[in-house]
C-alpha atoms as a PDB file:
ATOM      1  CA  UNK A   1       0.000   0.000   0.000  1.00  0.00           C
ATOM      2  CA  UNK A   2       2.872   2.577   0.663  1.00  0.00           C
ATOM      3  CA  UNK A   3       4.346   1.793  -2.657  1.00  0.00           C
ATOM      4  CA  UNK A   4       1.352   2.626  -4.254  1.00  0.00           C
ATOM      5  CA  UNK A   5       0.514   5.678  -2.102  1.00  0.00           C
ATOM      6  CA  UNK A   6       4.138   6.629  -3.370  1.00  0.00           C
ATOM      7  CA  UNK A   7       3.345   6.017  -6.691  1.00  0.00           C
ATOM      8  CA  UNK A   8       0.164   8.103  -6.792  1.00  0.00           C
ATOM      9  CA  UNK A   9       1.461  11.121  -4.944  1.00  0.00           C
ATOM     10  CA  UNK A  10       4.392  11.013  -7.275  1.00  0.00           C
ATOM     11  CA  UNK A  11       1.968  11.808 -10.315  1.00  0.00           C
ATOM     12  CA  UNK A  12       1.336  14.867  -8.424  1.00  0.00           C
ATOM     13  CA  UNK A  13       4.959  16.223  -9.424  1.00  0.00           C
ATOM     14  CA  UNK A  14       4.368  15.167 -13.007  1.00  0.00           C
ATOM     15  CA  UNK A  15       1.868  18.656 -12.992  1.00  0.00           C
ATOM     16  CA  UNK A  16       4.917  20.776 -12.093  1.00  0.00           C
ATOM     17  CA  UNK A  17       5.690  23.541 -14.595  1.00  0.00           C
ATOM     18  CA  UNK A  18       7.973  25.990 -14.914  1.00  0.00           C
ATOM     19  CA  UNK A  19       7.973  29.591 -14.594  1.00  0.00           C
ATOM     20  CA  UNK A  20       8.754  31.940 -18.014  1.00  0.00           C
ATOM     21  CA  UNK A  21      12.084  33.808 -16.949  1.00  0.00           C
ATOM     22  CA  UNK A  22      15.093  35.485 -18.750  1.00  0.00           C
ATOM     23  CA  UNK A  23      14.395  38.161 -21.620  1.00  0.00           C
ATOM     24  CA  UNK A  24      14.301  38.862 -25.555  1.00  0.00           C
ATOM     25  CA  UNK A  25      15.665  41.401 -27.581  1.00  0.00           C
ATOM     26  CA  UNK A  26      14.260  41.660 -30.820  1.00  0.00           C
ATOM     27  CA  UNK A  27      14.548  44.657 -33.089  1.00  0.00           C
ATOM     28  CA  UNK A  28      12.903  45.333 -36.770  1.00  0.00           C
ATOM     29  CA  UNK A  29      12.016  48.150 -39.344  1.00  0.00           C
ATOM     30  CA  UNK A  30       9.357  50.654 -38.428  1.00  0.00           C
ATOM     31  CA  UNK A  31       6.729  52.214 -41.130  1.00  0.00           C
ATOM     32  CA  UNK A  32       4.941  55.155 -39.064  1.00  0.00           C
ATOM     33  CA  UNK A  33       1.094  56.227 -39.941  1.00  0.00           C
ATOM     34  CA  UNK A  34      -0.658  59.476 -39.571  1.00  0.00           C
ATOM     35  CA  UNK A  35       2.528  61.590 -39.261  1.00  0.00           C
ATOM     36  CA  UNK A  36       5.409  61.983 -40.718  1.00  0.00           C
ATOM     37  CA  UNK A  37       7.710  62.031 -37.851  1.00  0.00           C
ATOM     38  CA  UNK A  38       7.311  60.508 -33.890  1.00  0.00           C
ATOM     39  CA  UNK A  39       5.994  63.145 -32.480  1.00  0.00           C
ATOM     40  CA  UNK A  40       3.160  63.209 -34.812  1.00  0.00           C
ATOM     41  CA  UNK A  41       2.742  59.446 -36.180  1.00  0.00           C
ATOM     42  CA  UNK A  42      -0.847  58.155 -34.451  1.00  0.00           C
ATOM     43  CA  UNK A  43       0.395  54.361 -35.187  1.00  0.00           C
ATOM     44  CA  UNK A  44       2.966  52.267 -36.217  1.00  0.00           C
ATOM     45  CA  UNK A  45       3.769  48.749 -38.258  1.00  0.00           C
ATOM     46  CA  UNK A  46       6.946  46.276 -37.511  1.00  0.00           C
ATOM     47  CA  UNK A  47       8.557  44.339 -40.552  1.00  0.00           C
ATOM     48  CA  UNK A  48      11.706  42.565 -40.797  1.00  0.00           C
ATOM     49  CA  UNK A  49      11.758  41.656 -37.376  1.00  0.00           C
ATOM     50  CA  UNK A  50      14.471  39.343 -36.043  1.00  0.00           C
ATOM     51  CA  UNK A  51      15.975  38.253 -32.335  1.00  0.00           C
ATOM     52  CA  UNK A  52      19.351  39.847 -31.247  1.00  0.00           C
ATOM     53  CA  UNK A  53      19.519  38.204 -28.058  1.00  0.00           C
ATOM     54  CA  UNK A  54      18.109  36.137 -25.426  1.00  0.00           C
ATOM     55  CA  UNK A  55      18.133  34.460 -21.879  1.00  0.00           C
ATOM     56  CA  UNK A  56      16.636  31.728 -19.608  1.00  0.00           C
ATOM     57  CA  UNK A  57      13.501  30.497 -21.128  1.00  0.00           C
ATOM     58  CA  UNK A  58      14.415  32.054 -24.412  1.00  0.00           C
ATOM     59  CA  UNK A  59      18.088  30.859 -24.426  1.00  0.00           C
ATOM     60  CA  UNK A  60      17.438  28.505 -27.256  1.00  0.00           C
ATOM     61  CA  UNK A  61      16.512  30.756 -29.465  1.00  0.00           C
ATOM     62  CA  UNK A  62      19.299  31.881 -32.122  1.00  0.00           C
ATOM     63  CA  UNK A  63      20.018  35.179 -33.082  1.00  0.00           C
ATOM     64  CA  UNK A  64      18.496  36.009 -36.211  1.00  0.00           C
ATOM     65  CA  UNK A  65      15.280  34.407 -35.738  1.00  0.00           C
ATOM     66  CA  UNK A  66      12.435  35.974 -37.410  1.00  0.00           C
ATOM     67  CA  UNK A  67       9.458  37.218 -35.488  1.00  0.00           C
ATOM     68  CA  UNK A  68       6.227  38.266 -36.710  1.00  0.00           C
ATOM     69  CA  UNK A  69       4.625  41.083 -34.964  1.00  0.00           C
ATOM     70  CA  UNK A  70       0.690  42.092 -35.104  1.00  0.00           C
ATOM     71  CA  UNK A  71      -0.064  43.152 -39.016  1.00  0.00           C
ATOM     72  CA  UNK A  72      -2.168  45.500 -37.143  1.00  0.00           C
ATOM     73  CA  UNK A  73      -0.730  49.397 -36.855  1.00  0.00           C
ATOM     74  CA  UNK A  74      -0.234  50.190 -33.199  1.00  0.00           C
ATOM     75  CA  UNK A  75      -1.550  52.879 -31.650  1.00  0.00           C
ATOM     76  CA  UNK A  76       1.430  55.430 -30.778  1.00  0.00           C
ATOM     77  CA  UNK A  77      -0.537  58.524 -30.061  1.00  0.00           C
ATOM     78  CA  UNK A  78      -2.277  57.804 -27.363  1.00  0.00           C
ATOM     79  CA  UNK A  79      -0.540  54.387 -26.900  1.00  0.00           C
ATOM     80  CA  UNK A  80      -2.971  51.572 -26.567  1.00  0.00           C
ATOM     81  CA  UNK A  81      -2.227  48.054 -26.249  1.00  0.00           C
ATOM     82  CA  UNK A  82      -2.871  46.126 -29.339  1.00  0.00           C
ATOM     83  CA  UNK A  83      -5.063  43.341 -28.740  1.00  0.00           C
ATOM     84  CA  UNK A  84      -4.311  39.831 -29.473  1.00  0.00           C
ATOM     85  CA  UNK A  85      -0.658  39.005 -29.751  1.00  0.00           C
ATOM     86  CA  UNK A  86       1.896  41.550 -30.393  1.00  0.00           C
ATOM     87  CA  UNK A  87       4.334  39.108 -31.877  1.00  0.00           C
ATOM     88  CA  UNK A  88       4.712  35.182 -31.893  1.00  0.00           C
ATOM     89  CA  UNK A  89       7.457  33.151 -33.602  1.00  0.00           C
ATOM     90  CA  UNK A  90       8.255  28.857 -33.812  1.00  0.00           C
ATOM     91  CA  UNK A  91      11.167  27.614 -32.760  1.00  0.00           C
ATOM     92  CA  UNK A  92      11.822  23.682 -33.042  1.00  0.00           C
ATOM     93  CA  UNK A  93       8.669  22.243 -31.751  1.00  0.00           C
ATOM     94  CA  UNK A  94       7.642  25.306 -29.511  1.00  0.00           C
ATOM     95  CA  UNK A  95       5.911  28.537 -30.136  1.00  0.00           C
ATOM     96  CA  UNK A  96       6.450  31.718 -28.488  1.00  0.00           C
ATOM     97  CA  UNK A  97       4.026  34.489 -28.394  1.00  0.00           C
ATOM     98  CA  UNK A  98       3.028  37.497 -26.101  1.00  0.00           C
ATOM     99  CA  UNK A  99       0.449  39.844 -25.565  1.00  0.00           C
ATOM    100  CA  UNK A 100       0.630  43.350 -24.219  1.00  0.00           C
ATOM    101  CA  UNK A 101      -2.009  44.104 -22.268  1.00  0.00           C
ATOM    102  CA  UNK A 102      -1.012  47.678 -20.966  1.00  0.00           C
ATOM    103  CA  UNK A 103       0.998  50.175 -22.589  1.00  0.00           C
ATOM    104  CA  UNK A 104       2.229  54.065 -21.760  1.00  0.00           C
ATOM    105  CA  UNK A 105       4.146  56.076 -23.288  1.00  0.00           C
ATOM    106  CA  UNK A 106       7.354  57.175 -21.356  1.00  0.00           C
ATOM    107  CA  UNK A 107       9.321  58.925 -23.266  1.00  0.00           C
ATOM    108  CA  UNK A 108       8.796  61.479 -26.055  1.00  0.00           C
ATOM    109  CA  UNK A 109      10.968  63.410 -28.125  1.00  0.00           C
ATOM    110  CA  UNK A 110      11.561  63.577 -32.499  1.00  0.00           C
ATOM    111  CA  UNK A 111      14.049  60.848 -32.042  1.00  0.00           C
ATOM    112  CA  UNK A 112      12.668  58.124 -29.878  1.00  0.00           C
ATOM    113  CA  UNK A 113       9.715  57.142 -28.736  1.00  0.00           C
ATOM    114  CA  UNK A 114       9.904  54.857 -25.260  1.00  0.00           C
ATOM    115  CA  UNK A 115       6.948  52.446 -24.222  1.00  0.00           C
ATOM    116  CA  UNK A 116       6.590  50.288 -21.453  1.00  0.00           C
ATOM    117  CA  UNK A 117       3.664  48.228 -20.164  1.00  0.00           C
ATOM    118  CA  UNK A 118       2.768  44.700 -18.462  1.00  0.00           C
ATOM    119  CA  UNK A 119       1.827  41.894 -20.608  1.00  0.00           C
ATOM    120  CA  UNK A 120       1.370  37.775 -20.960  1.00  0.00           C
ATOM    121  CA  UNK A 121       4.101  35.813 -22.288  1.00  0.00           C
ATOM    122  CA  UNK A 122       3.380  32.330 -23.462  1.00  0.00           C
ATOM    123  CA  UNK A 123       6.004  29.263 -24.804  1.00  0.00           C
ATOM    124  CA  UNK A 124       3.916  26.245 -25.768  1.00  0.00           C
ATOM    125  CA  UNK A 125       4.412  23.047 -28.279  1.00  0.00           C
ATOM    126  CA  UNK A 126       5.489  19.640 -27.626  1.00  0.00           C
ATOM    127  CA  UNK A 127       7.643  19.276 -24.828  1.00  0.00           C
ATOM    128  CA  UNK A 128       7.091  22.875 -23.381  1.00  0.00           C
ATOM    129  CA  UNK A 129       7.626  22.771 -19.545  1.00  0.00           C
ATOM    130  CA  UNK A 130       6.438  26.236 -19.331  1.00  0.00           C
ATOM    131  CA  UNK A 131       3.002  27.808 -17.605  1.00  0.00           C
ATOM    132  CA  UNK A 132       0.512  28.689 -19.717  1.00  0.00           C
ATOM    133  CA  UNK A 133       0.931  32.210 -18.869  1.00  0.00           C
ATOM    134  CA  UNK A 134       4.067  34.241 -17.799  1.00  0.00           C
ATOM    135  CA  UNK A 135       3.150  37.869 -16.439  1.00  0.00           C
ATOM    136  CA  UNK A 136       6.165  40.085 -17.468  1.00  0.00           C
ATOM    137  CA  UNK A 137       7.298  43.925 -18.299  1.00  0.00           C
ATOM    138  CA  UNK A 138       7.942  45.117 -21.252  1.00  0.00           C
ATOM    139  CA  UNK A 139       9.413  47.815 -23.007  1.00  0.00           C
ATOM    140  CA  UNK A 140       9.409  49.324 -26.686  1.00  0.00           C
ATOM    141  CA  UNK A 141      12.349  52.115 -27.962  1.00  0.00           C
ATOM    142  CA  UNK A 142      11.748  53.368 -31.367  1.00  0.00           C
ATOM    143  CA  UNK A 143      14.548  55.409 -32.450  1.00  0.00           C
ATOM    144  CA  UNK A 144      15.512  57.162 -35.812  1.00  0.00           C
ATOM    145  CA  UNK A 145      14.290  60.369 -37.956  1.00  0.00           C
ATOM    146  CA  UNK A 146      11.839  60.795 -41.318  1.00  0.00           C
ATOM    147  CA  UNK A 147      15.381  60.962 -43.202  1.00  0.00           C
ATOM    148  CA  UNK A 148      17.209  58.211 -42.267  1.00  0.00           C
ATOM    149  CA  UNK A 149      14.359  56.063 -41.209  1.00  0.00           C
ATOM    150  CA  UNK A 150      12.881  54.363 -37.898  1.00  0.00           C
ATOM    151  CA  UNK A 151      13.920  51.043 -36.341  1.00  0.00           C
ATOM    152  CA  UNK A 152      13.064  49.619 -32.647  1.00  0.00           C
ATOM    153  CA  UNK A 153      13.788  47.558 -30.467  1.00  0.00           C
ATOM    154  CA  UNK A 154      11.687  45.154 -27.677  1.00  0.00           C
ATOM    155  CA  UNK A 155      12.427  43.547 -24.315  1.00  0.00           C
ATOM    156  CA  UNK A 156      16.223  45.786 -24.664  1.00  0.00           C
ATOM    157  CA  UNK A 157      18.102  43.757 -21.679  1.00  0.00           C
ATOM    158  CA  UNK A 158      20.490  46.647 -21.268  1.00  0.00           C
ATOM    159  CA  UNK A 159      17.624  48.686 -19.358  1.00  0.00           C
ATOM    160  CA  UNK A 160      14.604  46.292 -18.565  1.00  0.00           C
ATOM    161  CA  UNK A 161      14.701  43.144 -17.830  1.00  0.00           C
ATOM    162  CA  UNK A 162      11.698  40.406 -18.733  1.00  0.00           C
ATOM    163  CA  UNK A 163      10.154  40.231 -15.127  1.00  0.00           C
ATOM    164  CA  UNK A 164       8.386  37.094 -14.262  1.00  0.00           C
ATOM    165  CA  UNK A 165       5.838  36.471 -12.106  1.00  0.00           C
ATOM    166  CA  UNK A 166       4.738  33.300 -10.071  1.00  0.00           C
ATOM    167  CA  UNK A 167       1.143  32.476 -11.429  1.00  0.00           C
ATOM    168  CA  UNK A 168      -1.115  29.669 -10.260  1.00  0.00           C
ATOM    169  CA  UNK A 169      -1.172  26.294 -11.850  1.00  0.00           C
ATOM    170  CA  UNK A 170      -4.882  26.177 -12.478  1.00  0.00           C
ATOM    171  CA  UNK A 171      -5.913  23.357  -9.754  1.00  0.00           C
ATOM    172  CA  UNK A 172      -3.541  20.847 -11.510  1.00  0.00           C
ATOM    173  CA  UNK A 173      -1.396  19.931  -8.476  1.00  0.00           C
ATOM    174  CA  UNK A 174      -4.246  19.879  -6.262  1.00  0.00           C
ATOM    175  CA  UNK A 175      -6.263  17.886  -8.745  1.00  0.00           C
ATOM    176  CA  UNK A 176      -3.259  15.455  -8.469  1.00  0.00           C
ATOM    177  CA  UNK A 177      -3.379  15.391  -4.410  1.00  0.00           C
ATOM    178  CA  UNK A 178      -7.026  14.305  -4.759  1.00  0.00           C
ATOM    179  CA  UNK A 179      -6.409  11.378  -7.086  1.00  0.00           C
ATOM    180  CA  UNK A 180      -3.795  10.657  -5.051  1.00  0.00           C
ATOM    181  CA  UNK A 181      -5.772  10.335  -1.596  1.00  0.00           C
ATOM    182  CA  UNK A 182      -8.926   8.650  -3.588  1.00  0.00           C
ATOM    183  CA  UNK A 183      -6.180   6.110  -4.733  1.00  0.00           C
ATOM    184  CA  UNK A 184      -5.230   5.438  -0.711  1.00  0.00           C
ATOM    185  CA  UNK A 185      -9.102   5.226   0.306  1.00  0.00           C
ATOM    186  CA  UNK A 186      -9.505   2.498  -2.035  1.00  0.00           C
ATOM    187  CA  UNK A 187      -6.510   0.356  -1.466  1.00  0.00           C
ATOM    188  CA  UNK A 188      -7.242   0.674   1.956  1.00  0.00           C
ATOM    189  CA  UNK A 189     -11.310  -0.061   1.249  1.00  0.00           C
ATOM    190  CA  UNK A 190      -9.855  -3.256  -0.904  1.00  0.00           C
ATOM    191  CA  UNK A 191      -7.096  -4.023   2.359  1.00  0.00           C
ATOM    192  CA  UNK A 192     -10.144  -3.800   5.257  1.00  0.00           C
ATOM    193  CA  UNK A 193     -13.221  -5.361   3.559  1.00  0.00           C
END
């Protein structure tokens, strides 16, 4: 009976995830609607968009990776979070994706725009250990002039880092815990009687 016991409570670890951690820097071509310049542009598109570099959950991922961001323009002036996924990309057997689901506007000048804001990360495929959702910051520098042309770049580990946060498993573990006791009432039901 304590072998199985074991062996039932041991599913329970089976549930265990891991956290998203680690960060992204991607950085792409930017074609700016509504104005010609940042302080006037209302939106923005992101093309040619390809990793730089990366750490802990995103280690894997070579540099040079292309990423597809939303084909929707994003709102720049005011700033509003796109819905649905701001970019997703497949690496091996896994696909990576997040969504932004605030976004401000920190700094503003005819050279840069800066954006920050709190969004979901997700990494899912075969074989992905990771939790459905990662909460993390974000940030978003657009840089350049109407002459020479605009370029960006996200998740810039030199000044922000990706920032994790633990989120709940959904009920899995304890769903585990409850098969696992069930399991020891009827072994010990089939043991007494």
């Amino acid at each position: 009976m304590a072998g199985a016991a074991a062996a039932l409570v041991g599913l329970s670890t089976v549930a265990q995830a891991t956290i998203i951690t680690g960060d992204i820097e991607m950085t792409g071509d930017v074609t700016l609607y509504g104005g010609s310049d940042l302080l006037s542009a209302t939106s923005a598109t992101f093309d040619n968009v390809n990793v730089v570099s990366s750490s802990g959950a995103y280690g894997s991922v070579p540099s040079g990776t292309s990423v597809d961001w939303t084909p929707n323009a994003v709102s720049l002036n005011p700033p509003v979070a796109p819905s649905g996924n701001l970019w997703t990309f497949q690496y091996g057997l896994l696909t990576y994706s997040f969504t932004a689901t605030s976004m401000s506007r920190t700094v503003v000048n005819d050279t840069e725009l800066e954006f920050s804001g709190a969004g979901k990360a997700t990494i899912t495929g075969i074989g992905s250990p990771y939790l459905p959702l990662g909460l993390a910051n974000w940030t978003l520098f657009i840089t350049g002039d109407a002459n020479s042309g605009y370029t960006f770049e996200f998740f810039d580990p030199a000044n922000f880092n990706f920032t994790p946060v633990q989120t709940p498993d959904g009920g899995t573990t304890a769903a585990f815990l409850g098969m696992a006791l069930c399991g020891l009432g009827f072994f010990r039901k089939k043991l007494i009687g």
